[in-house]
N, C-alpha and C. Protein backbone atom coordinates (compact mmCIF):
# COMPACT_ATOMS: atom_id res chain seq x y z
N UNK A 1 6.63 93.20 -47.85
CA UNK A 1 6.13 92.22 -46.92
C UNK A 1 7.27 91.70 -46.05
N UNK A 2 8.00 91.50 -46.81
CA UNK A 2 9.69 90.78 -46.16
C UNK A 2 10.24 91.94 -44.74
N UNK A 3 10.48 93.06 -45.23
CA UNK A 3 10.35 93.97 -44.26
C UNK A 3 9.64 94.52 -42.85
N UNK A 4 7.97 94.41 -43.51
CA UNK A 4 7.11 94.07 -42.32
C UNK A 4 7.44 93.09 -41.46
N UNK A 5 7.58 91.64 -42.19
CA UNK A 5 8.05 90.67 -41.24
C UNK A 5 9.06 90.72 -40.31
N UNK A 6 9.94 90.91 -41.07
CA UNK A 6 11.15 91.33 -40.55
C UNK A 6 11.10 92.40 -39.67
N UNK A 7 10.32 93.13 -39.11
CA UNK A 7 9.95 93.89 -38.24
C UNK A 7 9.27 93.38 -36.90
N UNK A 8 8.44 93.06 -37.01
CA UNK A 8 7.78 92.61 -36.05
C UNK A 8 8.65 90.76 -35.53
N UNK A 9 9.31 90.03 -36.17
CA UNK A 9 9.77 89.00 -36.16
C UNK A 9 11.62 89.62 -35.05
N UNK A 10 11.61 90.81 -35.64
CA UNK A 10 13.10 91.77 -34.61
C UNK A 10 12.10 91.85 -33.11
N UNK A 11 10.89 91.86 -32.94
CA UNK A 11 10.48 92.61 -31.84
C UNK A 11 9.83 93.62 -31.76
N UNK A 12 9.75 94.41 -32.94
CA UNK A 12 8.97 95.82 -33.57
C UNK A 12 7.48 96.07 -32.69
N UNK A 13 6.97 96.72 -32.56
CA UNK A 13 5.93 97.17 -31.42
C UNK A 13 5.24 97.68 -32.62
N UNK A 14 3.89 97.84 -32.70
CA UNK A 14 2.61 98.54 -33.34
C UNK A 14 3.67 99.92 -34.20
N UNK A 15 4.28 100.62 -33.34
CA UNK A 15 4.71 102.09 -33.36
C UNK A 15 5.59 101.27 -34.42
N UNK A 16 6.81 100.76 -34.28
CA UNK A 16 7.27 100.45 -35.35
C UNK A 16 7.09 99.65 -36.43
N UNK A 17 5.52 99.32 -36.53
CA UNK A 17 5.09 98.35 -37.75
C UNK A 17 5.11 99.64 -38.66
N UNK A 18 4.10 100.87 -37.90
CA UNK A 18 3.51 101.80 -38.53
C UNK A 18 4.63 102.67 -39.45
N UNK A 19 5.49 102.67 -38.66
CA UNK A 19 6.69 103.78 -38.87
C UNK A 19 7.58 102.73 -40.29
N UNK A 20 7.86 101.53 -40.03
CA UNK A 20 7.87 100.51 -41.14
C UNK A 20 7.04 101.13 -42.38
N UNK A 21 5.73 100.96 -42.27
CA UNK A 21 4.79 101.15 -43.60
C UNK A 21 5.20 102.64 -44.09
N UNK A 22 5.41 103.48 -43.31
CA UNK A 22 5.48 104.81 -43.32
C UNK A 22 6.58 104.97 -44.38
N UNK A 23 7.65 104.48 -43.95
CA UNK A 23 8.95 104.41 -44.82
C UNK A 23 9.14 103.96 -45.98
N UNK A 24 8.05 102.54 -46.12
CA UNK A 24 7.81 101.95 -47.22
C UNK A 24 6.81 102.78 -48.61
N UNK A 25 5.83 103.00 -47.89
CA UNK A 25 4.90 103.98 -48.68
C UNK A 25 5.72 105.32 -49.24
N UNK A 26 6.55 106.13 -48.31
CA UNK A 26 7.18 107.10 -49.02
C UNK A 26 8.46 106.80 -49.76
N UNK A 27 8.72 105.39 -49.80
CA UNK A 27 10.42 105.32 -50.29
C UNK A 27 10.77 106.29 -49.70
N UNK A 28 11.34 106.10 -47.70
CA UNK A 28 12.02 106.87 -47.71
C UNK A 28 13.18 106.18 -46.36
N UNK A 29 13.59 107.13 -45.79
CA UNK A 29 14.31 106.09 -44.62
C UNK A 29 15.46 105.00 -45.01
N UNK A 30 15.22 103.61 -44.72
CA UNK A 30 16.21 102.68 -45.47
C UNK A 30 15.34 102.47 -46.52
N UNK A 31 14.23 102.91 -47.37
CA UNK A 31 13.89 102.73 -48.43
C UNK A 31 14.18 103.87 -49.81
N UNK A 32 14.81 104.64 -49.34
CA UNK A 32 14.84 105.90 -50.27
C UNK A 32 16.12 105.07 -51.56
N UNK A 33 15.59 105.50 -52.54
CA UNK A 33 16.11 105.04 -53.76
C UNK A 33 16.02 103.75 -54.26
N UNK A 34 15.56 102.47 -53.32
CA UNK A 34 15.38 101.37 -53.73
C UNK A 34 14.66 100.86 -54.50
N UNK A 35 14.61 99.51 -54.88
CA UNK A 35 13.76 99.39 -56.38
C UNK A 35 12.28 98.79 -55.48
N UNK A 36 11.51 99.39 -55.98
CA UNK A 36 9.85 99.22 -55.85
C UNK A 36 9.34 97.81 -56.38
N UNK A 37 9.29 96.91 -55.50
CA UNK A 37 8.83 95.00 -55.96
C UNK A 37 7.51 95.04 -55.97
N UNK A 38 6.46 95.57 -55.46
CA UNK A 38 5.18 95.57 -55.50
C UNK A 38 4.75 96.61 -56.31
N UNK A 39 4.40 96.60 -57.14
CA UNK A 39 4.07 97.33 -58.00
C UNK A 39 2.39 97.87 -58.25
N UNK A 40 2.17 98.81 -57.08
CA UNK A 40 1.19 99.40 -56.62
C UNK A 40 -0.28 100.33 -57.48
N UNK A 41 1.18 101.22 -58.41
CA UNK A 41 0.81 102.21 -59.45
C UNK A 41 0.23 101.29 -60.30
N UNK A 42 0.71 100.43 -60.99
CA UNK A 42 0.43 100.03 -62.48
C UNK A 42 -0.48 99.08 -61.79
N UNK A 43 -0.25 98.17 -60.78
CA UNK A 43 -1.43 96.77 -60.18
C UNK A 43 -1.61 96.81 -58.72
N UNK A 44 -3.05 97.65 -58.82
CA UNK A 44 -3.08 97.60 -57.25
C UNK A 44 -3.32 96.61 -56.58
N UNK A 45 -3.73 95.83 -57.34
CA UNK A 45 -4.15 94.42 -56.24
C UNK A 45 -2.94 93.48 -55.63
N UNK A 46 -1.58 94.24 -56.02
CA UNK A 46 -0.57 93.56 -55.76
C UNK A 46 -0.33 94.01 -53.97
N UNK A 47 -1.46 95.00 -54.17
CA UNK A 47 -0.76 95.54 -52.31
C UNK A 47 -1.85 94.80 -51.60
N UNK A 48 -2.24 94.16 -51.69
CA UNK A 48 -3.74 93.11 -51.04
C UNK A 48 -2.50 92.34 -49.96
N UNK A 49 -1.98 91.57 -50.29
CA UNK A 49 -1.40 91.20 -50.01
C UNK A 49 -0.15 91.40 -48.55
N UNK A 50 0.21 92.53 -48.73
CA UNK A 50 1.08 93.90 -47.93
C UNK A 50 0.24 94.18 -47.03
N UNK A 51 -1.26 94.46 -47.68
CA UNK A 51 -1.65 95.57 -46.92
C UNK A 51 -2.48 94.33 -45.70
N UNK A 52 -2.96 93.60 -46.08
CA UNK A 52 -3.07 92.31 -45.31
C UNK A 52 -2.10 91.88 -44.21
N UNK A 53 -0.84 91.31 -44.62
CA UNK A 53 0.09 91.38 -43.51
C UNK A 53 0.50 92.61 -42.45
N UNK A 54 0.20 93.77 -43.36
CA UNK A 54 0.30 95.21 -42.21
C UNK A 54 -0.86 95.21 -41.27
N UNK A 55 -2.21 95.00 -41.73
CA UNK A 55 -3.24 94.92 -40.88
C UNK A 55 -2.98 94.07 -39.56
N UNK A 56 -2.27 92.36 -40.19
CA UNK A 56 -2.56 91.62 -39.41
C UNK A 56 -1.02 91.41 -37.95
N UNK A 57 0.01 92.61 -38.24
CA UNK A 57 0.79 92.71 -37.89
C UNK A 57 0.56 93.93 -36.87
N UNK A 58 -0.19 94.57 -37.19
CA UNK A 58 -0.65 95.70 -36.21
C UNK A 58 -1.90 95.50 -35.24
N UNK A 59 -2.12 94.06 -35.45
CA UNK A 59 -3.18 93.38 -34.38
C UNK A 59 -2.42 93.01 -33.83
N UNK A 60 -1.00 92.15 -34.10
CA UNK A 60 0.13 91.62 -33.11
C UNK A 60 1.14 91.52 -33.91
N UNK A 61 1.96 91.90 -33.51
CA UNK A 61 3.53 92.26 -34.11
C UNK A 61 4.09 90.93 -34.30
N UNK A 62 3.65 89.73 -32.99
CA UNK A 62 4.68 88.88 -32.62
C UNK A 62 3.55 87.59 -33.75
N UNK A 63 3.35 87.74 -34.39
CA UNK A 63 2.26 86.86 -35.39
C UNK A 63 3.63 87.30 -36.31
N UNK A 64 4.21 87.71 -36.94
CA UNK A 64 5.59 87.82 -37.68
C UNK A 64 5.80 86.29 -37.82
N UNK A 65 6.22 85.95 -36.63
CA UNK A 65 7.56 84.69 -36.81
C UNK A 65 6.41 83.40 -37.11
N UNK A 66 5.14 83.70 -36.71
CA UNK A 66 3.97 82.31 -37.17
C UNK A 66 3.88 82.44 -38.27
N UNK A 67 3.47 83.57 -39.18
CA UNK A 67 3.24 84.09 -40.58
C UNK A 67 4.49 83.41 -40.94
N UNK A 68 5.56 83.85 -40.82
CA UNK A 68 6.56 83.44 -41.34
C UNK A 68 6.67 81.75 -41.75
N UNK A 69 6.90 81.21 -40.58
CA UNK A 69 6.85 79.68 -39.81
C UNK A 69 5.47 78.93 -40.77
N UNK A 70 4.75 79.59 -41.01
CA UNK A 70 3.51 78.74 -41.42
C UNK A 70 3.08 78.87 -42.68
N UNK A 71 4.12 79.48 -43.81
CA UNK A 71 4.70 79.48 -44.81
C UNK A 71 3.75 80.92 -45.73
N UNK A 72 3.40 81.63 -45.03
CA UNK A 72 3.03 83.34 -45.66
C UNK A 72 3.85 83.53 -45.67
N UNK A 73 5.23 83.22 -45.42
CA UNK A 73 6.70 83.93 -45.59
C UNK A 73 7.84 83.15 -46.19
N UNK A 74 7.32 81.87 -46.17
CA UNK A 74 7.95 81.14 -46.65
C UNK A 74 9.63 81.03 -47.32
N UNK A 75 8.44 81.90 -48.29
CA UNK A 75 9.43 82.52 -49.47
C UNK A 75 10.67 83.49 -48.85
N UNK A 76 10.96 84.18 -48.16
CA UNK A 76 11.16 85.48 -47.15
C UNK A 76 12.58 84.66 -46.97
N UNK A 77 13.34 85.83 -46.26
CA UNK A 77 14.73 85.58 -45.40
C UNK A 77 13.96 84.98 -44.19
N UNK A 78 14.98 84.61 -43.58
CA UNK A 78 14.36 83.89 -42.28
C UNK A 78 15.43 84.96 -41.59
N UNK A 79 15.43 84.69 -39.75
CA UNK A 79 15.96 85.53 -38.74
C UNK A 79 17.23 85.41 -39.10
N UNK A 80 18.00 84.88 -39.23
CA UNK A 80 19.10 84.02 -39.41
C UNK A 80 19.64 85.14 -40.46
N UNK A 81 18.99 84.73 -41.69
CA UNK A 81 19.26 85.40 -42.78
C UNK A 81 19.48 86.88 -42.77
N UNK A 82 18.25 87.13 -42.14
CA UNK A 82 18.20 88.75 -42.21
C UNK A 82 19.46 89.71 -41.01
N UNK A 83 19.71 88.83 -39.48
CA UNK A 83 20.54 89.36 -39.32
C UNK A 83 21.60 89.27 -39.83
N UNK A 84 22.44 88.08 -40.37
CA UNK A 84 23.56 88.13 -41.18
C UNK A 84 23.58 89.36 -41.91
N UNK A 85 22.72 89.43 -43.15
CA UNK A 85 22.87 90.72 -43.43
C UNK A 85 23.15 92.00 -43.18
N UNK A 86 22.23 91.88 -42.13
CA UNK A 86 22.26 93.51 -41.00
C UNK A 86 23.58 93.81 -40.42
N UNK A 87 24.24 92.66 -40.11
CA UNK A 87 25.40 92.32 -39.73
C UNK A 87 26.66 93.35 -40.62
N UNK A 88 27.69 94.02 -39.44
CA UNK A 88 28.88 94.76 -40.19
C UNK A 88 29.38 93.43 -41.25
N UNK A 89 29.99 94.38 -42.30
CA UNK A 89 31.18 93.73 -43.33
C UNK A 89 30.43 92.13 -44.20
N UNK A 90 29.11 92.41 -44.16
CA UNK A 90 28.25 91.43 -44.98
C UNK A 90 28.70 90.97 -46.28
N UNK A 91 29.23 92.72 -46.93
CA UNK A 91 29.66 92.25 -48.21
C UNK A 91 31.15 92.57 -48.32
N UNK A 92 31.82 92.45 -47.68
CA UNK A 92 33.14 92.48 -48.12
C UNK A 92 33.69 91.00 -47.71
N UNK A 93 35.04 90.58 -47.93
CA UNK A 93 35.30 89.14 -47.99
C UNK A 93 34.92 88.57 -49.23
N UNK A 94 35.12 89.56 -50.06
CA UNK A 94 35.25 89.25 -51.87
C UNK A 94 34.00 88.91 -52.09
N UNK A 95 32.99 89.44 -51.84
CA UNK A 95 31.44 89.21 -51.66
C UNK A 95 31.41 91.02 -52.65
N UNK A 96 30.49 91.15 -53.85
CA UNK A 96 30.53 92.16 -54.14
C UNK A 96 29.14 92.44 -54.67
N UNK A 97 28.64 91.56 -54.24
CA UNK A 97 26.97 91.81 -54.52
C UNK A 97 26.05 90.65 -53.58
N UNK A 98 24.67 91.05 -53.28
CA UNK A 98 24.37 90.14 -52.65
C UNK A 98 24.11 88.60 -52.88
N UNK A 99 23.72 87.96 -52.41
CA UNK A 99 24.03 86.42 -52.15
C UNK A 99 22.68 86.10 -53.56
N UNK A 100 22.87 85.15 -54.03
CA UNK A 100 21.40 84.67 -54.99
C UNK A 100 20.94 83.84 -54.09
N UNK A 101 19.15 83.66 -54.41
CA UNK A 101 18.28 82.85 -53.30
C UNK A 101 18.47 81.49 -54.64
N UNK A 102 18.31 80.47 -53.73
CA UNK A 102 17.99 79.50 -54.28
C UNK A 102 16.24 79.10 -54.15
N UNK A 103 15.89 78.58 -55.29
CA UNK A 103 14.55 78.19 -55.65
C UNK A 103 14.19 76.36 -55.68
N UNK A 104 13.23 76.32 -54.67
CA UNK A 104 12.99 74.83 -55.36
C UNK A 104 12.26 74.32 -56.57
């Protein structure tokens, strides 16, 4: 979901929501080898959810940053967050794993 958002919230067009899911569904792309959070196989009803925000992201891409903003994402990196990341040399500067989220 974080990804989707994060897609369409960059600017992502229909073509790249799709191409998003595409990557996601095959673990492949920047998803190849990563660990699987929705857990599809064993509980499908966990993709209700996914598959909901993909629908409603491929009606309008730019519904991202409201979804987000109006707390369906709540939980999520925000813009901020996510480019830092994207950002060269994220983890070096004695940084050797990523950052922990804080919880309220």
């Amino acid at each position: 979901m974080q990804a989707l958002l994060g897609c369409g919230a960059r600017g992502g067009t229909r073509r790249d929501i799709v191409r998003e899911c595409r990557y996601l569904v095959a673990a492949s792309g920047p998803y190849t080898g990563t660990e699987e959070l929705t857990p599809v196989q064993s509980d499908w009803i966990s993709a209700v959810p996914l598959a909901m925000t993909a629908a409603l992201l491929l009606a309008s891409p730019k519904l991202a940053i409201k979804l987000a903003r109006g707390g369906f994402g709540a939980h999520l990196l925000d813009l901020r967050s996510i480019r830092k990341i994207e950002g060269k040399g994220f983890l070096q500067g004695g940084q050797s794993a990523a950052p922990s989220i804080s919880r309220p």
